[in-house]
Protein backbone atom coordinates (compact mmCIF):
# COMPACT_ATOMS: atom_id res chain seq x y z
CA UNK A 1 -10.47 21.25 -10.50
CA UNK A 2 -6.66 20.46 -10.92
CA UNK A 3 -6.38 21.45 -14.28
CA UNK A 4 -8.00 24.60 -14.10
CA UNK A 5 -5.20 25.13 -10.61
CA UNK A 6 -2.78 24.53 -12.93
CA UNK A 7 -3.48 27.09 -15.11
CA UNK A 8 -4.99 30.36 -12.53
CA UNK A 9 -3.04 29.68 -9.81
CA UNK A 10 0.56 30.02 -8.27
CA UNK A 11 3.14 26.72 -7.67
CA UNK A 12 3.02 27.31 -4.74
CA UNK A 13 -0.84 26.46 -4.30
CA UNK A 14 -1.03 24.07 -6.97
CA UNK A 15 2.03 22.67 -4.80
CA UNK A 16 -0.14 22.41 -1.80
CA UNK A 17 -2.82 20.96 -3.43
CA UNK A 18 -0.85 17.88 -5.36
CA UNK A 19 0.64 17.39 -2.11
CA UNK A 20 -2.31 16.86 -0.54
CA UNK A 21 -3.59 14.45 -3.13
CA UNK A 22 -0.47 12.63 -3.59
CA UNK A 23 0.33 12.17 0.17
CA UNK A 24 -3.63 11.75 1.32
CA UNK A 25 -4.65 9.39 -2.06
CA UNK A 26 -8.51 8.28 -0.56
CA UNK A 27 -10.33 7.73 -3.46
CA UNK A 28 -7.68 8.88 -6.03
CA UNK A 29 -8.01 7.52 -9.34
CA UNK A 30 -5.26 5.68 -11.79
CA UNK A 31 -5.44 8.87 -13.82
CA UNK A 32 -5.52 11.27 -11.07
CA UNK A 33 -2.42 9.82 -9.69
CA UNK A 34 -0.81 10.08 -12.74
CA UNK A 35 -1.95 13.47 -13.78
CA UNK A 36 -0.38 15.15 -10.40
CA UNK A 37 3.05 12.81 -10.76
CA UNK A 38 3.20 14.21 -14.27
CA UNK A 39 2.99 17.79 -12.92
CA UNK A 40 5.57 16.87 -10.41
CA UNK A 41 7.83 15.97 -12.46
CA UNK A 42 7.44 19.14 -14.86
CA UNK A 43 8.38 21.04 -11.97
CA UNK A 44 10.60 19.46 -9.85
CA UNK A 45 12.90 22.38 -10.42
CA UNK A 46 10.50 25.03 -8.67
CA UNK A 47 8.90 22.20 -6.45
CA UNK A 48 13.00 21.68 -4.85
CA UNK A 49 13.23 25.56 -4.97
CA UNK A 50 10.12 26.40 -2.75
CA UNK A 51 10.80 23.33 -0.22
CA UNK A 52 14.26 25.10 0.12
CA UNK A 53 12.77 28.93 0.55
CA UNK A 54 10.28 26.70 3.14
CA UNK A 55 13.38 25.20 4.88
CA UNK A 56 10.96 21.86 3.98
CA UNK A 57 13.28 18.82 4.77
CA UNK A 58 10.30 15.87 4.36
CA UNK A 59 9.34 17.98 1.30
CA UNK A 60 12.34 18.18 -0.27
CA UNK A 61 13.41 14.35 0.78
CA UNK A 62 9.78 13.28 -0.89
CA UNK A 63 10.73 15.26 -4.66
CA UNK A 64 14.10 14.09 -4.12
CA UNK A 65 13.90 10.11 -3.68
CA UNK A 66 10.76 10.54 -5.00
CA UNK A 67 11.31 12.02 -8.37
CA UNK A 68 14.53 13.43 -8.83
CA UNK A 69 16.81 10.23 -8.67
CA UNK A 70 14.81 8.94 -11.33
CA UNK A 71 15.14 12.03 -13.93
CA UNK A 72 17.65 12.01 -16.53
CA UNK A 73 18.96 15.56 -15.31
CA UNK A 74 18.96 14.62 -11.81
CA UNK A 75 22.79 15.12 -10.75
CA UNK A 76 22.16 18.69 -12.06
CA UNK A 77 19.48 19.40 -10.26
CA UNK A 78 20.80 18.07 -7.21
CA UNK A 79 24.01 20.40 -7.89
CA UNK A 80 21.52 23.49 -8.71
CA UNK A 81 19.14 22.79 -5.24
CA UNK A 82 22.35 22.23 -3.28
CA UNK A 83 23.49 25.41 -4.09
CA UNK A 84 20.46 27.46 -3.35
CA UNK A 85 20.10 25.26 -0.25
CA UNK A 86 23.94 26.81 0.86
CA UNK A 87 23.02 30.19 -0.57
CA UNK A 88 19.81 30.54 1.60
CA UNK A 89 21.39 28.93 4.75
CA UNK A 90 19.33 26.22 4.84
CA UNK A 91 22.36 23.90 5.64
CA UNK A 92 20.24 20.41 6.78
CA UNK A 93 18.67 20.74 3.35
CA UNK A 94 22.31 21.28 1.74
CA UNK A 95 23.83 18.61 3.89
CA UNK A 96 21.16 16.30 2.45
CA UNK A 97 21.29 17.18 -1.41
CA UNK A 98 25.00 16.68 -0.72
CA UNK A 99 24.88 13.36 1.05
CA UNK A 100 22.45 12.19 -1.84
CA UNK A 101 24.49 13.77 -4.61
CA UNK A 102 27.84 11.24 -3.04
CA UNK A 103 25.77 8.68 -2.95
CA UNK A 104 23.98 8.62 -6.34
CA UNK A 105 26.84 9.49 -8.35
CA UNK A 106 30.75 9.29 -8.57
CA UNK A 107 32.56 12.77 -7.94
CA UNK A 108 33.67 14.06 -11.44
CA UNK A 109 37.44 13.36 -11.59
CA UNK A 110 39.18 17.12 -12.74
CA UNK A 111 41.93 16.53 -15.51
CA UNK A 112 44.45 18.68 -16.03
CA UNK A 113 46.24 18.77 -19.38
CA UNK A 114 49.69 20.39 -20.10
């Protein structure tokens, strides 16, 4: 039962297990759906974090164009996971978060004042 996952188990396996539902959806209901998206999006923070300690590319490309692009906060979490990416060496997965940060949102012009 998801809910009871949720509660007794790690992210990381309650990670496995919404992927599974999400990306396999036979005979997944309206609410179902919507139950795992909500977790998804709860957690986006430690979902992006474990697909980086994974070196997870298609992981992290699903949260990202899945779910973060949509979220208010995402240019910050894109700056956060790009970080960690470069801090953990996983350089296609920083090259990426990069390449979608550009892309999604202006660079923020510096001012100087005198």
């Amino acid at each position: 039962c998801f809910f009871r996952a949720k509660a007794q188990e790690n992210p990381d396996t309650v990670l496995d297990m919404v992927l599974g539902r999400l990306l396999y959806p036979r005979e997944l209901s309206e609410s179902g759906r919507k139950d795992y998206e909500c977790w998804v999006r709860e957690h986006m923070e430690t979902i992006g974090m474990l697909a980086i300690q994974r070196k997870d590319g298609k992981l992290l490309q699903w949260l990202t164009e899945g779910y973060v692009l949509q979220a208010p906060e995402s240019r910050e979490l894109l700056k956060l996971l790009t970080d960690e990416a470069g801090a953990l060496g996983f350089t296609e997965g920083a090259g990426y978060l990069l390449d979608m940060l550009h892309r999604n949102f202006r660079p923020e012009r510096k001012t100087f004042a005198l």
